[in-house]
Protein backbone atom coordinates (compact mmCIF):
# COMPACT_ATOMS: atom_id res chain seq x y z
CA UNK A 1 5.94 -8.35 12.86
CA UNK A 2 2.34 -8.16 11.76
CA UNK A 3 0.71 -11.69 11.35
CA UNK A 4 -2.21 -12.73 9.00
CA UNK A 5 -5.07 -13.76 10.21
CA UNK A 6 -4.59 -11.07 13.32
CA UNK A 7 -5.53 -7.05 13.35
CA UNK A 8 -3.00 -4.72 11.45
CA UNK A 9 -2.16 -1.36 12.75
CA UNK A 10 -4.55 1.37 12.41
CA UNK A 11 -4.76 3.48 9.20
CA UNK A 12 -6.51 6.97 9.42
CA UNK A 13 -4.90 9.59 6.96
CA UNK A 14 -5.97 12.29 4.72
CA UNK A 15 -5.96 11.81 0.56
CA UNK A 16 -5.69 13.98 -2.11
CA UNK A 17 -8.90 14.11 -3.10
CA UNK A 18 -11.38 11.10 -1.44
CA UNK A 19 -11.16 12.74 2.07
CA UNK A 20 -10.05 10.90 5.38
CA UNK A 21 -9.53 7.37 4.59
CA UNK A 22 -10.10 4.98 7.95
CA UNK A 23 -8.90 1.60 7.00
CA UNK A 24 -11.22 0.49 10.66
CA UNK A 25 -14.22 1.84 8.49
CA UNK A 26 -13.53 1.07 4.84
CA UNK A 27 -16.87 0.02 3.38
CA UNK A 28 -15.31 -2.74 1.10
CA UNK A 29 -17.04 -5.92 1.02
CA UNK A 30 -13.79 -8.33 0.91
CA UNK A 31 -11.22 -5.82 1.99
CA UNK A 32 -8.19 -3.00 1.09
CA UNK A 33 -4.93 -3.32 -0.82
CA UNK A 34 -2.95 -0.94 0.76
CA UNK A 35 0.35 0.14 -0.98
CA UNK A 36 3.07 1.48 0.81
CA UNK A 37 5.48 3.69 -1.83
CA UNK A 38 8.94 5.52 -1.63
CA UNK A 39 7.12 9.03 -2.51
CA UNK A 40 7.65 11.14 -5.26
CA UNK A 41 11.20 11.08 -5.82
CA UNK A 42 10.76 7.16 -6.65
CA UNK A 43 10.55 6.50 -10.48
CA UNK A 44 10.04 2.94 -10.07
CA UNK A 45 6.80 3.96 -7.23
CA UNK A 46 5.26 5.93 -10.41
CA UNK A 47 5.58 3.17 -12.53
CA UNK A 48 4.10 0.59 -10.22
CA UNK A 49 0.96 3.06 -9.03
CA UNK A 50 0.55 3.43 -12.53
CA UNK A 51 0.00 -0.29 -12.60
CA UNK A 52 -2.09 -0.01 -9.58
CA UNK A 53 -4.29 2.48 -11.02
CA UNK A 54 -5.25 0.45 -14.42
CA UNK A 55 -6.24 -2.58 -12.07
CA UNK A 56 -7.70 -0.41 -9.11
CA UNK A 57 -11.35 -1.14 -11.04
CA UNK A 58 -10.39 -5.04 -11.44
CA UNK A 59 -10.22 -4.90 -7.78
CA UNK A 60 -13.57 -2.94 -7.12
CA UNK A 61 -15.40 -5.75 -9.05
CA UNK A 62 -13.83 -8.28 -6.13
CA UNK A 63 -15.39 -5.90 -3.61
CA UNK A 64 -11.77 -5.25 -2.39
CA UNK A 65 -10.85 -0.81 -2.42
CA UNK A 66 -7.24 0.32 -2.88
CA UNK A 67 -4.99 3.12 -1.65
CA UNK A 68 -1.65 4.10 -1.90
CA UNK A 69 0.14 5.63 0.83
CA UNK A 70 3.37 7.61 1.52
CA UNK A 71 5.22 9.69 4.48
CA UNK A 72 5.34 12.42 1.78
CA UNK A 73 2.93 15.70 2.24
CA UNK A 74 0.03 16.83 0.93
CA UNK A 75 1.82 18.37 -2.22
CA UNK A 76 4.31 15.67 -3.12
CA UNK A 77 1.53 13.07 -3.05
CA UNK A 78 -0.50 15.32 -4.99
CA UNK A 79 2.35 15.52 -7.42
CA UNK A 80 2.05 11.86 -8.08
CA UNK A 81 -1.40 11.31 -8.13
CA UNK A 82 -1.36 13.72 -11.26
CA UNK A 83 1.85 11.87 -12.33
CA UNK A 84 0.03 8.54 -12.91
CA UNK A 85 -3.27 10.40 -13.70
CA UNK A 86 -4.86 9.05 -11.04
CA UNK A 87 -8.61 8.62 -11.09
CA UNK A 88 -9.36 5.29 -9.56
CA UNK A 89 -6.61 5.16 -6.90
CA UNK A 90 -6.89 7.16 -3.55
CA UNK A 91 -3.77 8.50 -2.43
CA UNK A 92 -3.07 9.01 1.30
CA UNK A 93 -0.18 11.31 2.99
CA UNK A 94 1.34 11.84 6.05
CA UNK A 95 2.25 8.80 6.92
CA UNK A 96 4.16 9.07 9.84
CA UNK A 97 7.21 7.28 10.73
CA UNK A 98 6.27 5.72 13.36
CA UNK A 99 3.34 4.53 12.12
CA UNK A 100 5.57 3.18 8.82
CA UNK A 101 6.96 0.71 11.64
CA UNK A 102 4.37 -0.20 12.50
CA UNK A 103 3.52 -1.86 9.57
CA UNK A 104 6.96 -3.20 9.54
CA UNK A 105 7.83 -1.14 7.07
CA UNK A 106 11.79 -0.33 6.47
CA UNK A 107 13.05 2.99 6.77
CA UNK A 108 15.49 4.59 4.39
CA UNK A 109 17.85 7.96 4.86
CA UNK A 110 18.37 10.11 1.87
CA UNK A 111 20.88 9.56 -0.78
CA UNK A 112 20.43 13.44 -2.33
CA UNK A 113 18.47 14.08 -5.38
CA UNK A 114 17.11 10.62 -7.23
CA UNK A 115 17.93 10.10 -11.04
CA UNK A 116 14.58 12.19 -11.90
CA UNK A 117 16.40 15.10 -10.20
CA UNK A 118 14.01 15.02 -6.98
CA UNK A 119 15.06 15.27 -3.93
CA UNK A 120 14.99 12.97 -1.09
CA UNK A 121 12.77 13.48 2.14
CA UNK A 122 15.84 12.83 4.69
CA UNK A 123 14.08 9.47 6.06
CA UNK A 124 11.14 7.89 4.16
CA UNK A 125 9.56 4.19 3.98
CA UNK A 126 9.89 1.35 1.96
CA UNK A 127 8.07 -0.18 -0.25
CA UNK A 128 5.39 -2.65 1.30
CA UNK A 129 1.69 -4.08 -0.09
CA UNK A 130 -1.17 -5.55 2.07
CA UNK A 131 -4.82 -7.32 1.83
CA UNK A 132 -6.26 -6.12 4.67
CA UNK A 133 -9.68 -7.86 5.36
CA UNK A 134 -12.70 -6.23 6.48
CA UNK A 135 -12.31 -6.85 10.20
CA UNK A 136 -8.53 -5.32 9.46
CA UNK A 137 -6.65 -7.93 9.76
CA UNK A 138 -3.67 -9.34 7.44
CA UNK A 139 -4.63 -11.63 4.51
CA UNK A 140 -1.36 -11.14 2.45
CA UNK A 141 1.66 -8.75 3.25
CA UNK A 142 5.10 -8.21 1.49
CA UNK A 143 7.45 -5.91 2.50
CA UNK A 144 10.87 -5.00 0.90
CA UNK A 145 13.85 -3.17 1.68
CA UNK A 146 14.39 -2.08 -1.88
CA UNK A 147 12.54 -0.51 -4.49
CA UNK A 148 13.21 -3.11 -6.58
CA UNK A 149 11.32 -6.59 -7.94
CA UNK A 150 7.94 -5.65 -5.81
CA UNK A 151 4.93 -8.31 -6.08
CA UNK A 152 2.48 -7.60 -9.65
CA UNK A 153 -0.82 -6.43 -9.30
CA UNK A 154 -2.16 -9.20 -12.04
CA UNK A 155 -0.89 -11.88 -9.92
CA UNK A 156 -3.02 -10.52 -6.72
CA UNK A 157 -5.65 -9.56 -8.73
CA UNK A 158 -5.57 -13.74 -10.21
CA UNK A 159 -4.72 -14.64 -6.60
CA UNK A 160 -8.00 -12.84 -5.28
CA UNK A 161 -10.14 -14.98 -7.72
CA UNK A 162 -8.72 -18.26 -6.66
CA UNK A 163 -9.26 -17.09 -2.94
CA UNK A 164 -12.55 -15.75 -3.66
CA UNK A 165 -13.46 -19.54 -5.77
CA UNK A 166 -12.32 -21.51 -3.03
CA UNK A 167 -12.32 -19.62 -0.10
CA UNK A 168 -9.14 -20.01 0.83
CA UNK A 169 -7.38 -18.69 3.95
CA UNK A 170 -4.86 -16.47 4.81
CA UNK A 171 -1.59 -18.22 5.97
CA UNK A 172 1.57 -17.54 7.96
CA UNK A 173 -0.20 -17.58 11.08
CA UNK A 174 1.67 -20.30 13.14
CA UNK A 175 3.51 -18.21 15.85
CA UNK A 176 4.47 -21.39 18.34
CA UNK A 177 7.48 -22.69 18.75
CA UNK A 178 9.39 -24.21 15.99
């Protein structure tokens, strides 16, 4: 289980069109949102990165970057980049399996061909969304086993400023006994 305040797995993938993203050398001054999504087959992921991109520039004035990130490949997350019209928001692919755990991300198997009549990659990852600080470690995390009722960008976005104003920490860090 990741924990905030400590360092989150590393993050080095390709994107569709920003080059290799290295979340151990982003170059934002308070941080990364990192957004873990289905893939292309997901209606509800292209609906929410659609989201993402309108407020990726009301999280560049925070100093905080954005990506969104998927096991699909190169062409898939190409697909939905130009799906959502993506300008603002870096897309990253590849994401390995493994590395999905990692971030404690769930794992799903295919169910067939999705109600937008794409098909399934046989096992993908869930939905999950992270603040990653500058030093790369956890600030906020929420992960979900269902691509439903997934946290809104204009509440983190709100959240940020209130963080920002009053520099408040990141919590869920106690890991004594209880």
């Amino acid at each position: 289980m990741l924990m905030p305040r400590q360092k989150t797995p590393d993050l080095t993938l390709e994107t569709v069109a920003h080059g290799r993203f290295d979340l151990g050398s982003e170059p934002s001054e308070r941080g990364t949102v990192v957004c873990f999504y289905r893939g292309l087959h997901c209606p509800i992921c292209a609906n929410y990165l659609t989201e993402l991109e309108k407020r990726t520039p009301e999280f560049a004035e925070r100093g905080v970057g954005t990506i969104a990130v998927s096991t699909d490949d190169e062409e898939r997350t190409r697909a939905m980049a130009e799906k959502i019209g993506a300008k603002a928001l870096r897309f990253g692919y590849g994401l390995t399996l493994a590395k999905a755990r990692e971030w404690g991300l769930y794992i799903s198997t295919s169910r067939g061909t999705t109600s937008i009549g794409i098909e399934e990659p046989a096992l993908f990852a869930e939905p999950g969304l992270f603040m990653v600080t500058p030093d790369r470690s956890l600030y906020y995390g929420s992960v979900q086993t269902m691509p439903f009722v997934r946290p809104h960008f204009s509440e983190l976005v709100a959240a940020l400023d209130f963080a920002i104003a009053k520099n408040y920490p990141a919590r869920g860090e106690y890991a004594g006994p209880v």
